[in-house]
C-alpha atoms as a PDB file:
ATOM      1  CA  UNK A   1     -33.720  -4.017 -93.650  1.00  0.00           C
ATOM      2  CA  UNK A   2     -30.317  -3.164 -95.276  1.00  0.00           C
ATOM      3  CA  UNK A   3     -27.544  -2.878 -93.288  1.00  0.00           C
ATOM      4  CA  UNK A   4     -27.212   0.632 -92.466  1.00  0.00           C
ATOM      5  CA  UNK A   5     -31.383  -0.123 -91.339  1.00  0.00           C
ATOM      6  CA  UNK A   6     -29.962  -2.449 -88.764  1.00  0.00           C
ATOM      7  CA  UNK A   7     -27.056  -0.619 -87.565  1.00  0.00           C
ATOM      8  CA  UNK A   8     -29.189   2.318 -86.572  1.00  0.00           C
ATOM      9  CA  UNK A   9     -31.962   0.015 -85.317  1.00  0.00           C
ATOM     10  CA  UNK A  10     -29.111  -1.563 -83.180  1.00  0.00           C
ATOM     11  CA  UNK A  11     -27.766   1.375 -81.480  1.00  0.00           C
ATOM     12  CA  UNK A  12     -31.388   2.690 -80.897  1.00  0.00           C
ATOM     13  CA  UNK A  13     -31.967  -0.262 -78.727  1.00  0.00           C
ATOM     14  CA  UNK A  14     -28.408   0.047 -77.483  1.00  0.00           C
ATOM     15  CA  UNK A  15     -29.629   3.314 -76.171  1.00  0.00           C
ATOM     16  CA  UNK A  16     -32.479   2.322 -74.764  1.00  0.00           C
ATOM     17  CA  UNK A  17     -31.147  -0.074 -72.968  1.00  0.00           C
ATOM     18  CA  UNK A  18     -28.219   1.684 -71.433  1.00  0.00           C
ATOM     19  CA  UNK A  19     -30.982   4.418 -70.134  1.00  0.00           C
ATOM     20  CA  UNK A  20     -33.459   1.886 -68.972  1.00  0.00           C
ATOM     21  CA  UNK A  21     -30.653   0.171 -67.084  1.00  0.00           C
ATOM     22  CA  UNK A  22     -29.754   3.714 -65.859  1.00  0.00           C
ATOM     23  CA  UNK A  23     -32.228   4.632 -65.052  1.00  0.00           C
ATOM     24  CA  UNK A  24     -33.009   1.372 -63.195  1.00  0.00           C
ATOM     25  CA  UNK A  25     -29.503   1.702 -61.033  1.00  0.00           C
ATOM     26  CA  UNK A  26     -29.764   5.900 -60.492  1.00  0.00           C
ATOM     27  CA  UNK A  27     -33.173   6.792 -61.002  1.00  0.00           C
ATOM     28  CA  UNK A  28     -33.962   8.852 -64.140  1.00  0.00           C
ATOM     29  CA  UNK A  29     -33.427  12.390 -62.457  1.00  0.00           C
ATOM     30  CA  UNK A  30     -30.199  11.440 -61.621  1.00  0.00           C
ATOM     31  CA  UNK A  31     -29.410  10.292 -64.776  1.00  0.00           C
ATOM     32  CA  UNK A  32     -27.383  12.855 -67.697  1.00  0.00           C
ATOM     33  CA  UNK A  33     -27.894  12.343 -71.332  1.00  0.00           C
ATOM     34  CA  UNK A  34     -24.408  12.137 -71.081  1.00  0.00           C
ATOM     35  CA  UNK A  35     -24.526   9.022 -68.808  1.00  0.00           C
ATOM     36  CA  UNK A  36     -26.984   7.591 -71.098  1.00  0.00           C
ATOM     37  CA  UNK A  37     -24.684   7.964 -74.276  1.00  0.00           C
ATOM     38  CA  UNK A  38     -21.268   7.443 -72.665  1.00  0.00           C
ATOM     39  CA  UNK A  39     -22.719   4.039 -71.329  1.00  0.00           C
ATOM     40  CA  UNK A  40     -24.308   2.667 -74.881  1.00  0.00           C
ATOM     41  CA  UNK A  41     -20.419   3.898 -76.277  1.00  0.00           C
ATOM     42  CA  UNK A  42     -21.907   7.207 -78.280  1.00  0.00           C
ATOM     43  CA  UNK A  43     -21.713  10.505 -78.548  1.00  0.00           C
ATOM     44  CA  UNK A  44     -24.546  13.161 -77.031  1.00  0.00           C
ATOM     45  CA  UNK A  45     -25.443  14.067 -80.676  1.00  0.00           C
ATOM     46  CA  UNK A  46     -26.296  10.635 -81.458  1.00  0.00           C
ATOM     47  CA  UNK A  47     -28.562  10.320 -78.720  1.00  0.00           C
ATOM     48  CA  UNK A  48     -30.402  13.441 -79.763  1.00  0.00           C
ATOM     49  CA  UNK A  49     -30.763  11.584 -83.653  1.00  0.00           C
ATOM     50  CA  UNK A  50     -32.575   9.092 -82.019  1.00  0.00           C
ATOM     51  CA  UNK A  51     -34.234  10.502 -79.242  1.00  0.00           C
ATOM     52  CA  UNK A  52     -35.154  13.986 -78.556  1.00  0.00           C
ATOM     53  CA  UNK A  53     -35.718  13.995 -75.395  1.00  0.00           C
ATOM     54  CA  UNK A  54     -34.204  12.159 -71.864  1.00  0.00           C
ATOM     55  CA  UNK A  55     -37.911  11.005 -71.505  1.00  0.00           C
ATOM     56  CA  UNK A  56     -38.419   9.211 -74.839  1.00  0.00           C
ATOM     57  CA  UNK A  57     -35.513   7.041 -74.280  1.00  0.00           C
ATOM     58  CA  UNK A  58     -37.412   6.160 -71.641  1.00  0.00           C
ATOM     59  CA  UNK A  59     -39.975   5.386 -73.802  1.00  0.00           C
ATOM     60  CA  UNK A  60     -38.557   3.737 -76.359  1.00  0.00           C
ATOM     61  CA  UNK A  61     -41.186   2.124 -78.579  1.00  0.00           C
ATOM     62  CA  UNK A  62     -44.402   4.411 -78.026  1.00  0.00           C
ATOM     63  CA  UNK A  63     -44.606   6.169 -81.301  1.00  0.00           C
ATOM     64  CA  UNK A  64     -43.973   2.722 -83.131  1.00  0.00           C
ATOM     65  CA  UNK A  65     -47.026   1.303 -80.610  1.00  0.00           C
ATOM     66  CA  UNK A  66     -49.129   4.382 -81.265  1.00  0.00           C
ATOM     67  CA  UNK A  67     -48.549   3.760 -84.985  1.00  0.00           C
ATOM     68  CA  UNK A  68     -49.116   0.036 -84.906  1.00  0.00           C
ATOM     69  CA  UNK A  69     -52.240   1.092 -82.568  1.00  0.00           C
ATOM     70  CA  UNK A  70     -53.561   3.317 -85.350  1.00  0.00           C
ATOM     71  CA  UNK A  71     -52.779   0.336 -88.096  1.00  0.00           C
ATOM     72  CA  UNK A  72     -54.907  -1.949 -86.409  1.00  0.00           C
ATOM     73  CA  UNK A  73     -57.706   0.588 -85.970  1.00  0.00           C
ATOM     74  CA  UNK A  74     -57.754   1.009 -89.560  1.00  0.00           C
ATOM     75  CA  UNK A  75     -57.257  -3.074 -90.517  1.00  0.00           C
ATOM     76  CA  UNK A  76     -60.689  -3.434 -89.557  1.00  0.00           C
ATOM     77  CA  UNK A  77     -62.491  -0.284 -90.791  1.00  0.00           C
ATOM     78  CA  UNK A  78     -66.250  -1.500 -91.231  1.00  0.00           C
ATOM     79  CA  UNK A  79     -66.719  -3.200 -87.784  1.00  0.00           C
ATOM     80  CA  UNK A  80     -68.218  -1.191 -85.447  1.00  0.00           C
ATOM     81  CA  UNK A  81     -66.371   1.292 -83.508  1.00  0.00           C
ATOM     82  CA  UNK A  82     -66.170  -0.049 -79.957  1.00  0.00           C
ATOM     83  CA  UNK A  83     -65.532  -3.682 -81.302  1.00  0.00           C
ATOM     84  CA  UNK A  84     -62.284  -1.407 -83.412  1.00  0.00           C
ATOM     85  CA  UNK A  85     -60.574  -0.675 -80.708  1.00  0.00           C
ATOM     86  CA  UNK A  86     -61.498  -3.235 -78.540  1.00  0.00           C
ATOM     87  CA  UNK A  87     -59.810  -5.784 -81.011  1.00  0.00           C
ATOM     88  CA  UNK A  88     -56.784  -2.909 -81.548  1.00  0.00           C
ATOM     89  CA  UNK A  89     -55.962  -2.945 -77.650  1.00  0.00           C
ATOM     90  CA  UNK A  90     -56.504  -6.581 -77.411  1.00  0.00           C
ATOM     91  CA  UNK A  91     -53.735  -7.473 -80.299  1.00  0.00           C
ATOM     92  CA  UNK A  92     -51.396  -4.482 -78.558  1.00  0.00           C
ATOM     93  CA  UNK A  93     -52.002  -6.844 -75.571  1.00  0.00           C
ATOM     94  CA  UNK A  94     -50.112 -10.003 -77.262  1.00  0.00           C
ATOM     95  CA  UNK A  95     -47.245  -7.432 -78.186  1.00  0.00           C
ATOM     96  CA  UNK A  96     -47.301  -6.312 -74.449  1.00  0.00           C
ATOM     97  CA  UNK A  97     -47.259  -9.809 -73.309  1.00  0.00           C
ATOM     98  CA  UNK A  98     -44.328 -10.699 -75.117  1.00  0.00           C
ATOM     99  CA  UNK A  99     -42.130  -8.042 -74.488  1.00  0.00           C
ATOM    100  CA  UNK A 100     -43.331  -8.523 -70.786  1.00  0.00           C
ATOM    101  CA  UNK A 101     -40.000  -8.258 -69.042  1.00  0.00           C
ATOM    102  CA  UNK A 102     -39.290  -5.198 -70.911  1.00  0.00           C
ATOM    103  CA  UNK A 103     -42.281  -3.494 -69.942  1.00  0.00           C
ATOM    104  CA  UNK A 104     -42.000  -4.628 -66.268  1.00  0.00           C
ATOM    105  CA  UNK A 105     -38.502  -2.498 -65.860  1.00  0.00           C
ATOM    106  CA  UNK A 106     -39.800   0.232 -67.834  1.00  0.00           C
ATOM    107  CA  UNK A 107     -42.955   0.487 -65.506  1.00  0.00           C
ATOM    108  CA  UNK A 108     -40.516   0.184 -62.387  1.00  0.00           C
ATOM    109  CA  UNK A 109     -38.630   3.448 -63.481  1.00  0.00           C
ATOM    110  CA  UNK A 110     -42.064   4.903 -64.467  1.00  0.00           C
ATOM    111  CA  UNK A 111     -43.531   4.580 -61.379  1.00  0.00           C
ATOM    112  CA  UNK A 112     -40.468   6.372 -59.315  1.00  0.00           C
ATOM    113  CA  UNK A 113     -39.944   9.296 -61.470  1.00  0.00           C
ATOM    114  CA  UNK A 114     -42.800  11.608 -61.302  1.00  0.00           C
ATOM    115  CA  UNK A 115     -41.596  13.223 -64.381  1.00  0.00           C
ATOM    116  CA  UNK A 116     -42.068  10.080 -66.303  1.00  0.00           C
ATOM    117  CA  UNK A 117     -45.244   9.935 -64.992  1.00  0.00           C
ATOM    118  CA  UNK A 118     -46.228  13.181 -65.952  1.00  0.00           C
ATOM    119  CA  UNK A 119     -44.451  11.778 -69.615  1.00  0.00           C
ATOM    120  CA  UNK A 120     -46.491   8.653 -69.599  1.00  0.00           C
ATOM    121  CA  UNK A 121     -49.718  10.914 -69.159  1.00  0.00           C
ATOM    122  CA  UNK A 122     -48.747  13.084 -71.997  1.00  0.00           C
ATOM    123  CA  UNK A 123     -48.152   9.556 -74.051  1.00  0.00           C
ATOM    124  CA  UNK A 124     -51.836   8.600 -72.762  1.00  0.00           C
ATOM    125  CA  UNK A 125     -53.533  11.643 -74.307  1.00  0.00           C
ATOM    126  CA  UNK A 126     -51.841  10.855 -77.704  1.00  0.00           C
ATOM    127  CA  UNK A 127     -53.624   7.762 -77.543  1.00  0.00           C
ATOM    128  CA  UNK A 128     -56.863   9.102 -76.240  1.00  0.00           C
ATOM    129  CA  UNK A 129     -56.425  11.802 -79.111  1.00  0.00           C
ATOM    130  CA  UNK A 130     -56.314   9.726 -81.836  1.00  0.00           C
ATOM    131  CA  UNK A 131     -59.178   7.372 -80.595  1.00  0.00           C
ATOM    132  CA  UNK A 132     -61.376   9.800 -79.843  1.00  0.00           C
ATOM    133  CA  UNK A 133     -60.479  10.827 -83.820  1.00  0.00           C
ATOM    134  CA  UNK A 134     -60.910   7.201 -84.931  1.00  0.00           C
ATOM    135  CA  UNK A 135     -64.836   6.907 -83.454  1.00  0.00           C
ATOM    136  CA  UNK A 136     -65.310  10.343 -84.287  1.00  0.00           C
ATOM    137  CA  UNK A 137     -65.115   9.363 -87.991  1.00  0.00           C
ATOM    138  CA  UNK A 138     -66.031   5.988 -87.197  1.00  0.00           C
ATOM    139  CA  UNK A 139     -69.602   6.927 -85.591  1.00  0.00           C
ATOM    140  CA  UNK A 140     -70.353  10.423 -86.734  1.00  0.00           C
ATOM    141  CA  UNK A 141     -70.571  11.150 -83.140  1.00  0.00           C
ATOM    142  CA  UNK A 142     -69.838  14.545 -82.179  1.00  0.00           C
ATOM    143  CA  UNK A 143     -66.081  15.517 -81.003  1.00  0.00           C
ATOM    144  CA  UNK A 144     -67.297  15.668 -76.959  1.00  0.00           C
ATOM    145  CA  UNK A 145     -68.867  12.274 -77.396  1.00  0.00           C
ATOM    146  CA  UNK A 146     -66.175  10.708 -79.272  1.00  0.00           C
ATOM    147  CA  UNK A 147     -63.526  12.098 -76.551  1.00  0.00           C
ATOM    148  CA  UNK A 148     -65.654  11.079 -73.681  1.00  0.00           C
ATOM    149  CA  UNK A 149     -65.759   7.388 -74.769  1.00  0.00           C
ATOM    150  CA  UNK A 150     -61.573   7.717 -75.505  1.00  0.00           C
ATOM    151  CA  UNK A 151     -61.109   8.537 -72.351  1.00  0.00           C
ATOM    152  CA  UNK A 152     -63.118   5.769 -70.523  1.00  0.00           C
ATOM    153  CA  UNK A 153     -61.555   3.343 -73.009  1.00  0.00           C
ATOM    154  CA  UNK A 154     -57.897   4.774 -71.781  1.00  0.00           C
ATOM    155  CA  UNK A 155     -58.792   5.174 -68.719  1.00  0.00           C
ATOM    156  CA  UNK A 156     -60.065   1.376 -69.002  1.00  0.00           C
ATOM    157  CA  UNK A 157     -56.740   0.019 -70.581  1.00  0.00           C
ATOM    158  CA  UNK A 158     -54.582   1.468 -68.158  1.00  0.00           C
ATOM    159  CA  UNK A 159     -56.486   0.134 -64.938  1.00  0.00           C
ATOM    160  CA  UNK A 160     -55.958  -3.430 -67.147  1.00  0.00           C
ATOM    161  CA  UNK A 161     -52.219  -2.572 -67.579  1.00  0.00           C
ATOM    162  CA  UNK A 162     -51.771  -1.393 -64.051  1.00  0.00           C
ATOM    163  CA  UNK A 163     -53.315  -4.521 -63.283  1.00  0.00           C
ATOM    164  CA  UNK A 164     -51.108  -6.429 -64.943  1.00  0.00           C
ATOM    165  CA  UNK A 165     -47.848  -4.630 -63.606  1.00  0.00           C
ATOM    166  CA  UNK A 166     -48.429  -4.889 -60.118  1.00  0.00           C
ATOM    167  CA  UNK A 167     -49.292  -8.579 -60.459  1.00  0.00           C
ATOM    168  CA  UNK A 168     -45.676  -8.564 -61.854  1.00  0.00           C
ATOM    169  CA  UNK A 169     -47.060  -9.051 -65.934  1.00  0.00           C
ATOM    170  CA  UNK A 170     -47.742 -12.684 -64.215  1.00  0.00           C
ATOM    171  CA  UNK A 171     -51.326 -12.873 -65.188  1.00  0.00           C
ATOM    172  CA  UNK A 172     -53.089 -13.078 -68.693  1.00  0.00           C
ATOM    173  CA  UNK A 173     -52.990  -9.144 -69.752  1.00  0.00           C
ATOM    174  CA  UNK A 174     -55.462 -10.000 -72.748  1.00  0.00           C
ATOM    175  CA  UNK A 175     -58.271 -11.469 -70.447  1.00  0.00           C
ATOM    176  CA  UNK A 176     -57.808  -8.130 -68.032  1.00  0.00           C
ATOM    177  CA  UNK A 177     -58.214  -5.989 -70.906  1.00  0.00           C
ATOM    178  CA  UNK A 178     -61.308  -7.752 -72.111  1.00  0.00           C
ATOM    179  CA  UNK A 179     -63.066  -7.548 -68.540  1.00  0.00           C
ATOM    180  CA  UNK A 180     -61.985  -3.967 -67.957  1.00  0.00           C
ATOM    181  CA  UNK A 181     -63.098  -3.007 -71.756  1.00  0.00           C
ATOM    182  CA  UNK A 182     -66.546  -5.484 -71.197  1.00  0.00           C
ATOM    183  CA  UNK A 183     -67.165  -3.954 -67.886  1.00  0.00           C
ATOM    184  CA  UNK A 184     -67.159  -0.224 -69.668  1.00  0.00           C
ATOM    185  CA  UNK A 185     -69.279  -1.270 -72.395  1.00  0.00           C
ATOM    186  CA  UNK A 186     -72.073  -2.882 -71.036  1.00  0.00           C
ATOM    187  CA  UNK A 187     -71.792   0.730 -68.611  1.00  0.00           C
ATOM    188  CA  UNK A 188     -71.797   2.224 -71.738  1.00  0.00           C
ATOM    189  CA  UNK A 189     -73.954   0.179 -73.784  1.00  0.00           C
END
């Protein structure tokens, strides 16, 4: 990355991090866009560059996870479709993991705003969306069939991150996400 790369990338995290902490301290209804950009030392049309909504800085990194989701759906094209996106969620698992603490606040806020949690469930159809497009290709199965077996596999991840949250991210995300995704397949099978 070239400089001007990093000085964005640096007051995108800035931002982030003055909402999350925010958010944290006020609770995100209470919170202005103006509080969020006075505290990281910008202006309000800055934050709207990098976000474009109060509720994506609270979600900082989804579309990049989404993408990176997608990526690894696509790295192993040729395997079959369950064992995909199996593998997909299992490598977002080690990114989870190591931005644990992170994740931890973030779910903290989550969980005491209802309109992040109406935000995170939009987020979660995204991803159900463009699985269910992945084994839809993937399998030839028809578009009900393919978003059926999305949403079990979403539905899936998020009792494994859930899981994992209210166990404070303590215990071994990966393994949680291979029961909860081996449970659903032999159901499926």
């Amino acid at each position: 990355m070239g400089l001007r790369e990093r000085k964005k990338a640096r007051t995108r995290e800035g931002l982030a991090e003055a909402a999350l902490t925010l958010f944290e301290a006020r609770g995100f209804e209470a919170t202005t866009i103006d509080d969020v950009a006075a505290a990281a030392e910008v202006s309000r049309r800055t934050f709207f560059r990098y976000f474009p909504t109060k509720e994506d800085a609270a979600f900082p990194h989804s579309e990049a996870r989404l993408e990176r989701f997608e990526a690894l759906l696509a790295q192993a094209a040729g395997a079959r479709p369950w064992d995909r996106a199996r593998d997909a969620f299992l490598a977002l698992a080690s990114d989870f993991t190591a931005d644990r603490a992170a994740l931890l606040r973030q779910s903290r806020v989550v969980a005491a705003s209802p309109t992040l949690t109406a935000h995170e469930l939009k987020l979660d159809r995204a991803w159900e969306a463009r699985l269910a497009t992945a084994l839809s290709q993937d399998c030839e199965a028809p578009d009900f069939e393919a978003r059926v077996a999305a949403g079990a596999i979403i539905g899936a991840v998020r009792v494994a991150l859930r899981t994992w949250f209210d166990a404070d991210a303590t215990t071994d995300l990966a393994a949680l996400g291979r029961d909860a995704l081996g449970l659903l397949e032999r159901g499926l099978g």
